[in-house]
Protein backbone atom coordinates (compact mmCIF):
# COMPACT_ATOMS: atom_id res chain seq x y z
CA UNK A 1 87.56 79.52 86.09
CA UNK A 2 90.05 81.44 88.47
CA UNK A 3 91.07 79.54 91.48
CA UNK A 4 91.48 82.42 93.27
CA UNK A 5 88.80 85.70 94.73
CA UNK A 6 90.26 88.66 95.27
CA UNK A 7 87.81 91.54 97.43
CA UNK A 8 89.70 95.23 97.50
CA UNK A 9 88.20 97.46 100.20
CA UNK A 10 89.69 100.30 102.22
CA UNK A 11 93.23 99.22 101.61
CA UNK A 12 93.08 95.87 101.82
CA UNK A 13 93.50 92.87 99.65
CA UNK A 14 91.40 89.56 100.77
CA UNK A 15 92.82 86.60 98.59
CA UNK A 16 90.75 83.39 98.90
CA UNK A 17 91.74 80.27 97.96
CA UNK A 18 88.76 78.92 95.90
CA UNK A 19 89.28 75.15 94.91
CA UNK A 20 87.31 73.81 97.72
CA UNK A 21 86.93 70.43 95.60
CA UNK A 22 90.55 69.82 96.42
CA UNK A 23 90.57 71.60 99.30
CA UNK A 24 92.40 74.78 98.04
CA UNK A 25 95.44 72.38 97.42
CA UNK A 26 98.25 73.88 96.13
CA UNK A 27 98.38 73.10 91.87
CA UNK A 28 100.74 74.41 89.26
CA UNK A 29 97.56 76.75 88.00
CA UNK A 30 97.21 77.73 91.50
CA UNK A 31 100.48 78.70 91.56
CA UNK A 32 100.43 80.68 88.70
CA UNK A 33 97.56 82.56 89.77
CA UNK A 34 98.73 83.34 93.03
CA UNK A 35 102.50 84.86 91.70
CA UNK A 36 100.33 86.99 88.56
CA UNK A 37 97.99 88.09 91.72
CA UNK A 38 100.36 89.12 93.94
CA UNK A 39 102.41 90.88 91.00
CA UNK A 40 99.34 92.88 90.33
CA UNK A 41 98.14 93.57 94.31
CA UNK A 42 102.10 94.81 94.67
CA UNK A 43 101.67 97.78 92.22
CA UNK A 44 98.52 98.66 92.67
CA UNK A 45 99.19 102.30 95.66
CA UNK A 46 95.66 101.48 96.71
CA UNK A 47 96.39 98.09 98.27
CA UNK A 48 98.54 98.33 101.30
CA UNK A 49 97.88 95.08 102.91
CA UNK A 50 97.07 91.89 101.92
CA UNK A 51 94.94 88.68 103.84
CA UNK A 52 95.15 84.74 102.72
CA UNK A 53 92.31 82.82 103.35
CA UNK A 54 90.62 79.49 102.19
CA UNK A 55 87.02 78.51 100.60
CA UNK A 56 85.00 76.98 103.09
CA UNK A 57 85.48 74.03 104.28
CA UNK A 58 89.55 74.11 104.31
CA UNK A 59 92.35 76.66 103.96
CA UNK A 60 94.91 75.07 102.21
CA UNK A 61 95.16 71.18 102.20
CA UNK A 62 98.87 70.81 101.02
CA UNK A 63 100.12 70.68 97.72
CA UNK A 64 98.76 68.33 95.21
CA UNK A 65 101.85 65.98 94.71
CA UNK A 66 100.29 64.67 91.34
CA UNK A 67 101.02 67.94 89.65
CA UNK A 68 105.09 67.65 90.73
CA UNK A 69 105.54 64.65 87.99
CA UNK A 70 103.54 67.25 85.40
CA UNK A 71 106.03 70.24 86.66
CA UNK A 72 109.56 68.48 86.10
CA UNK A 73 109.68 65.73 83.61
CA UNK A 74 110.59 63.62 86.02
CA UNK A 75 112.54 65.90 88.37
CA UNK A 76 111.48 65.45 91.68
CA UNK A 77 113.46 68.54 92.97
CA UNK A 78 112.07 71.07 89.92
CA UNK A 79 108.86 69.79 90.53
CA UNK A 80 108.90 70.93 94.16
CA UNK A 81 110.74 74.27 93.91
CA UNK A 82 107.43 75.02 91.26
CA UNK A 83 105.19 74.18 94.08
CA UNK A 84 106.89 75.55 96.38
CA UNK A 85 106.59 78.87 94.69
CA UNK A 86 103.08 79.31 95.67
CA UNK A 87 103.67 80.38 99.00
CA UNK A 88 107.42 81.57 98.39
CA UNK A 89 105.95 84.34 96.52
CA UNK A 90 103.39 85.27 98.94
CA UNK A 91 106.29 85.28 101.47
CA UNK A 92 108.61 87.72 99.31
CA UNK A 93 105.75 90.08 99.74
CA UNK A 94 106.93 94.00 100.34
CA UNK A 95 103.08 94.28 101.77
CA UNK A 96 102.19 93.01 105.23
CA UNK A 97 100.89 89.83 104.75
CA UNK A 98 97.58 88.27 107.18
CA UNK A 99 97.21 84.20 107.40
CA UNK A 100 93.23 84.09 108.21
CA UNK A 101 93.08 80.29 108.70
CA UNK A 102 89.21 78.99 108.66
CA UNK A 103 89.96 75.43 108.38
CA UNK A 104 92.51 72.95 107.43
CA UNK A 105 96.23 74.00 106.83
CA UNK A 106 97.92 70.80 105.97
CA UNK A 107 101.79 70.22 104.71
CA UNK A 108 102.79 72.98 102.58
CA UNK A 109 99.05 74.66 103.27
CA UNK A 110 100.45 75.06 106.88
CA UNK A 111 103.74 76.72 105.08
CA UNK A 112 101.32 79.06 103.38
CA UNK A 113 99.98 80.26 106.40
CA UNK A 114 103.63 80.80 108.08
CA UNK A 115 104.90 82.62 105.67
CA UNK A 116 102.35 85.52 106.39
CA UNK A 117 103.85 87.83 108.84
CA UNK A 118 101.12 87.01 110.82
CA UNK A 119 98.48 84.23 111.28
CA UNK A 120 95.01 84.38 113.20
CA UNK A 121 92.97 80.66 113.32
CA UNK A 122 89.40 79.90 113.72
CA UNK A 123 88.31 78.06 116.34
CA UNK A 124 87.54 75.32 113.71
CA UNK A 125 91.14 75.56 111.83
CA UNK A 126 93.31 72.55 112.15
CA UNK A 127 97.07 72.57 111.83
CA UNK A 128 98.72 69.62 110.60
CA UNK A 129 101.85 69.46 108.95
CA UNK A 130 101.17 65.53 108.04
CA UNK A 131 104.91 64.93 106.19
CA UNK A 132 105.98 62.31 108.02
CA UNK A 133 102.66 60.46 107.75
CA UNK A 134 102.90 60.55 104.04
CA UNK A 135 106.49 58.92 103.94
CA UNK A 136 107.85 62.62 103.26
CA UNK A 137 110.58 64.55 104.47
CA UNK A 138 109.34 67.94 105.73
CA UNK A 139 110.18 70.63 102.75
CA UNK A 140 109.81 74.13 102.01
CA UNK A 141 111.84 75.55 104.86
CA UNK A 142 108.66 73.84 107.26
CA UNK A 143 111.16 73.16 110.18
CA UNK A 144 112.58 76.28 109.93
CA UNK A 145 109.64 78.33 109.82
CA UNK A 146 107.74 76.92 112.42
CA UNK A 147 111.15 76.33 114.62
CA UNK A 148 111.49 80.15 114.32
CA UNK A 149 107.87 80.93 115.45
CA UNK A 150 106.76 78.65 118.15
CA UNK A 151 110.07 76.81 118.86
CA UNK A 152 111.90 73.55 119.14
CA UNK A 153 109.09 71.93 120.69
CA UNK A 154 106.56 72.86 118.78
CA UNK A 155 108.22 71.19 116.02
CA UNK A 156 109.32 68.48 117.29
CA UNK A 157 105.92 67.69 118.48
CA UNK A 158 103.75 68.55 115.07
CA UNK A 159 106.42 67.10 112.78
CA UNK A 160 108.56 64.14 114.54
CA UNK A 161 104.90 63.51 116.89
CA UNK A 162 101.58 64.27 114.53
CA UNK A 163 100.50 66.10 116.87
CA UNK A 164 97.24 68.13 115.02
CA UNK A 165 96.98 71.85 116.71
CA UNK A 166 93.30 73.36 117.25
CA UNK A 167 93.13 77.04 116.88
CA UNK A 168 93.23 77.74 120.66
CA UNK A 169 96.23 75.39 120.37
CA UNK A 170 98.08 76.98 118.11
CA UNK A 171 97.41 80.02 119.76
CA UNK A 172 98.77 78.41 123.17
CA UNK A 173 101.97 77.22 121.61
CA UNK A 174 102.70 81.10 120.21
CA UNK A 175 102.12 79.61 116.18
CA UNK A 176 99.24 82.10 115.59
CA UNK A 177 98.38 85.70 117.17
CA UNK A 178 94.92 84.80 117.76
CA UNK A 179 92.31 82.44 117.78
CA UNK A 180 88.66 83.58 117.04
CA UNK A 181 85.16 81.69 116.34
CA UNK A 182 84.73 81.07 113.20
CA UNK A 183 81.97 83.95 112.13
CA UNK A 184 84.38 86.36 113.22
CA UNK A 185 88.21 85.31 111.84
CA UNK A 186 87.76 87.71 108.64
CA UNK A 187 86.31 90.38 110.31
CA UNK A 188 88.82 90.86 112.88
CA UNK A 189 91.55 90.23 109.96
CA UNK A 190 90.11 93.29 108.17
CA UNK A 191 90.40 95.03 111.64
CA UNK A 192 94.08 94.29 112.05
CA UNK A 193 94.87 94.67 108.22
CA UNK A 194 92.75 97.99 107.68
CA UNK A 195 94.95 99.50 110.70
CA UNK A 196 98.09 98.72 108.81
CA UNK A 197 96.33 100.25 105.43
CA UNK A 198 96.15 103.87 107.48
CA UNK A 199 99.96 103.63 107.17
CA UNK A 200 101.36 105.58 104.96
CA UNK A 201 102.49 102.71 102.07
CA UNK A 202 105.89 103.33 101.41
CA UNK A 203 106.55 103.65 105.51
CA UNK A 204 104.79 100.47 105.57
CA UNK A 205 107.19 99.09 103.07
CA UNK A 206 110.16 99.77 104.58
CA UNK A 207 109.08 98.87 108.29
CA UNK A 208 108.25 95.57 107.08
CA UNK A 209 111.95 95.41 105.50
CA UNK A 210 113.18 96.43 108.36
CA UNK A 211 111.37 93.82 110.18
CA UNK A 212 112.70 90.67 107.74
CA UNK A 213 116.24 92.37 108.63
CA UNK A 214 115.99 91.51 112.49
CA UNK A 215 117.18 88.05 112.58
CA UNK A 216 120.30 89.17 111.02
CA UNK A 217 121.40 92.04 113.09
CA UNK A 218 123.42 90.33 116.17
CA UNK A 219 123.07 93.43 118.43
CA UNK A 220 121.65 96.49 119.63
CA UNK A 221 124.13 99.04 118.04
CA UNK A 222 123.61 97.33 114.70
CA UNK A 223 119.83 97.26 115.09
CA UNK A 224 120.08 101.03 115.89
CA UNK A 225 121.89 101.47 112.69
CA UNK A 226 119.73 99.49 110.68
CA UNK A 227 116.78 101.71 112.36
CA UNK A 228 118.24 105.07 111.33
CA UNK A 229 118.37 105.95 108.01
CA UNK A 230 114.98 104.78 107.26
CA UNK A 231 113.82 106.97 110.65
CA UNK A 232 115.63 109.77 109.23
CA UNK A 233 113.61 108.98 105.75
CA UNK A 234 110.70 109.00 107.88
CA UNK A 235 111.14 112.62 110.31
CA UNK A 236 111.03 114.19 106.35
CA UNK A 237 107.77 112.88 105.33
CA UNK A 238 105.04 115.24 104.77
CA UNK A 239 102.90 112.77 107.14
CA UNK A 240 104.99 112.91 110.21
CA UNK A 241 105.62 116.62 110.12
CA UNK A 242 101.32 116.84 109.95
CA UNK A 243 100.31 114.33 112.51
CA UNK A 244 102.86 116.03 114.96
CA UNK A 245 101.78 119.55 113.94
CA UNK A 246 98.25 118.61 114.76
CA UNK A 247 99.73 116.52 117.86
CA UNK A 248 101.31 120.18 119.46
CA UNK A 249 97.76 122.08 118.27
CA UNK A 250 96.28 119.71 120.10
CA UNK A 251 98.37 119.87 123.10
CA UNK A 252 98.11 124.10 123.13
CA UNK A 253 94.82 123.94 122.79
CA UNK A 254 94.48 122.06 126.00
């Protein structure tokens, strides 16, 4: 049985997470499934954007450490890099990516979720990142991640503190865009993904690259060059030359 649903409607990919017996924890058949989706989502023209989610009750409750031993032989670091992969490859993504978290994001659940390029939250989602409290050193570039979204604080108060964030929390503290009720998380995903599907997909593409560039550009002369040649790219498409044709018909007919 797959561990994973996949719906495909009007551009957009919505990936579910369905293992609620373990809480959509992260397993080495999970894993799998998730890179072979994700391969096939990628090449498909028709699917421009892609949103995570969980089976009801959770979204992701961490990874399941009893598969690591199964993964390596014995090697503790293989064993993680394989588990790690499940939301590494959702994070290597060329498609723009939508964390709709309904429930529990826990450990490396909660690194699922911040590797999306952008994360909305129930009113009922909970995140905990729950290392510590296991005797484990935070892993998967955790820190990092949620350092670069919400801050030093923020960390230091999940991680070093326990501190559990609601959705309105986590929306406080900058972690996710939004937070919605519950009965409305994946319809306002769809909303924000199905805008980002009436892109043209390989503008899309290279926006987003663009994008993962930014923390590497260290000013605003290199960010204008990094800009240009895929704006130039862009003034040649046959979809900017017709939306601004219609744009000036528009305007003389006024």
């Amino acid at each position: 049985m797959s561990l994973l649903h996949t719906e495909i409607a009007d551009g957009v990919a919505t990936v579910t997470l369905s293992d609620p017996d373990r809480r959509n924890a992260l397993t080495l058949p999970m894993v799998v499934e998730i890179t072979e989706r994700f391969d096939e989502l990628e090449a498909q023209a028709s699917v421009a954007a892609i949103i995570i989610t969980g089976a009801a009750p959770a979204f992701c409750a961490g990874a399941d450490l009893s598969h690591l031993t199964h993964a390596s032989g014995g090697d503790a670091e293989t064993g993680l890099r394989a588990i790690y992969e499940g939301f590494l490859r959702i994070g290597r993504s060329p498609l723009p990516t939508i964390a709709a978290v309904n429930g529990a994001a826990v450990g490396a659940g909660m690194n699922l979720a911040l590797v999306c390029d952008v994360r909305l939250a129930a009113t009922s989602a909970r995140f905990d990142t729950r290392f510590l409290n296991l005797g484990l050193h935070p892993g998967g570039g955790h820190t990092w991640m949620a350092h670069r979204i919400a801050g030093p604080q923020t960390v230091a108060a999940t991680v070093l503190f326990g501190e559990i964030l609601n959705g309105a929390e986590a929306e406080r503290v900058g972690l996710v865009w939004k937070c919605l009720p519950d009965d409305e998380l994946l319809d306002y995903a769809r909303l924000m993904a199905g805008r980002a599907a009436s892109v043209p997909g390989e503008l899309l593409r290279r926006t987003k690259a663009t994008l993962a560039d930014v923390p590497t550009i260290t000013d605003h002369p290199a960010a204008v060059d990094r800009e240009l040649v895929p704006q130039v790219w862009s003034l040649e498409q046959p979809t900017f030359q017709t939306r601004v044709a219609a744009l000036q018909a528009k305007i003389s007919s006024n």
